[in-house]
Protein backbone atom coordinates (compact mmCIF):
# COMPACT_ATOMS: atom_id res chain seq x y z
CA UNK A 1 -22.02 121.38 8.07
CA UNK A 2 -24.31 119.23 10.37
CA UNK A 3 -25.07 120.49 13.90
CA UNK A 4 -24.98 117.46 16.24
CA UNK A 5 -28.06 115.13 16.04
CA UNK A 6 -27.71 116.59 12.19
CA UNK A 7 -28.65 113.48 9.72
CA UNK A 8 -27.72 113.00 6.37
CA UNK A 9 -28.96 110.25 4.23
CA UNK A 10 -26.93 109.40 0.87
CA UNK A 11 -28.96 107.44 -1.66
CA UNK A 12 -28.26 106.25 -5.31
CA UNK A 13 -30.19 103.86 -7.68
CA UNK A 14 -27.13 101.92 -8.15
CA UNK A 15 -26.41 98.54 -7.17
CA UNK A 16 -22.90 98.98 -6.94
CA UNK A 17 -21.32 98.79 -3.73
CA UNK A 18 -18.23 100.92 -5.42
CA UNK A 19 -21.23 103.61 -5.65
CA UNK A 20 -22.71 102.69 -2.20
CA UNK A 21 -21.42 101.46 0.96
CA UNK A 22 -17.85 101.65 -0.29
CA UNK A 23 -18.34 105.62 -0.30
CA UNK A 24 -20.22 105.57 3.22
CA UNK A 25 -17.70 103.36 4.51
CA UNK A 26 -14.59 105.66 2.99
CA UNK A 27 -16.89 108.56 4.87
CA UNK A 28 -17.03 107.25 7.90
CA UNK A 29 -13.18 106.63 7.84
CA UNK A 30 -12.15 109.81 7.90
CA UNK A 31 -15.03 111.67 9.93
CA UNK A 32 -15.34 110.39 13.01
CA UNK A 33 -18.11 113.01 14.38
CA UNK A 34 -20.29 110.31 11.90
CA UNK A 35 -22.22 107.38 12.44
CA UNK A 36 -24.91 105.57 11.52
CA UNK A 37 -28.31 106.79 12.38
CA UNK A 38 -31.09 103.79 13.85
CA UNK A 39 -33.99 103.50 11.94
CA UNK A 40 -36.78 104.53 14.49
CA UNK A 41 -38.91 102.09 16.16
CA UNK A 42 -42.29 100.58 13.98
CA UNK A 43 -40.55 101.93 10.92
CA UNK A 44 -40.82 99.30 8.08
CA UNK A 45 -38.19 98.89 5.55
CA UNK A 46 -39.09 97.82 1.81
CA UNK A 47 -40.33 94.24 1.21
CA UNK A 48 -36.87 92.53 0.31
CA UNK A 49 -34.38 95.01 0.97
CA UNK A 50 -31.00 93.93 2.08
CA UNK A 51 -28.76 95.13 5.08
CA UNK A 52 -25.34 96.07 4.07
CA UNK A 53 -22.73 96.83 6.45
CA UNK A 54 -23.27 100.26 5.90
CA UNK A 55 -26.85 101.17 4.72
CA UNK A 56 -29.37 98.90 2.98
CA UNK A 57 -29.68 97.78 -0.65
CA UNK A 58 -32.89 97.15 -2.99
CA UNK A 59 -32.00 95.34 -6.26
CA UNK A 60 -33.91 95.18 -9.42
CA UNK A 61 -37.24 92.85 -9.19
CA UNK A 62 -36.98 92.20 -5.75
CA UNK A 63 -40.22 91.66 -3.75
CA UNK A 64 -40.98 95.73 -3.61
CA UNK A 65 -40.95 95.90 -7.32
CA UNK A 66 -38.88 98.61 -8.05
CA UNK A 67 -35.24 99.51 -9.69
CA UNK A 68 -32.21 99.50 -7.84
CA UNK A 69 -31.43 101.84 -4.82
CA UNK A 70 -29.54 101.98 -1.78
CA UNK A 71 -29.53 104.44 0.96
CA UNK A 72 -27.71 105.45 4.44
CA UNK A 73 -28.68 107.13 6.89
CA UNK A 74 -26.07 108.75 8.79
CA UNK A 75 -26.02 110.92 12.36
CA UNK A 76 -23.35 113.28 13.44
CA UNK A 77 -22.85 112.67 17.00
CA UNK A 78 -20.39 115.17 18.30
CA UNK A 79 -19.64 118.71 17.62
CA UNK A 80 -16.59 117.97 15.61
CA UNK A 81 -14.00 120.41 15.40
């Protein structure tokens, strides 16, 4: 239901990538209007997040101090049909 340019961000507090990038990835698979969206410029991420393949990944009691999450940000890039 995203208009091109549309974003869509997915976030959990889980730490599992069946929960996570697994899903994205699966999403990505089949819907190929979707990508991932770039994090705009002078944007800072968490202290101590990770990069996935697909999205990025806090855990518990890293440096930011909080529970566990993970978020993507996706784009869709064509109309789509």
């Amino acid at each position: 239901m995203l208009a091109p340019g549309g974003r869509l961000v997915y976030s959990t507090c889980s730490i599992l990538p069946a929960e996570n990038e697994e899903v994205v990835t699966r999403l990505l698979a089949v819907e190929p209007q979707m990508g991932r969206a770039t994090m705009p410029k002078g944007r800072a991420l968490a202290p101590g997040v990770l990069d996935c393949r697909v999205g990025v990944q806090l855990l518990p009691g890293a440096e930011a101090g909080t529970d566990g999450f993970y978020y993507a940000c996706l784009e869709k890039t064509t109309a789509g049909t």
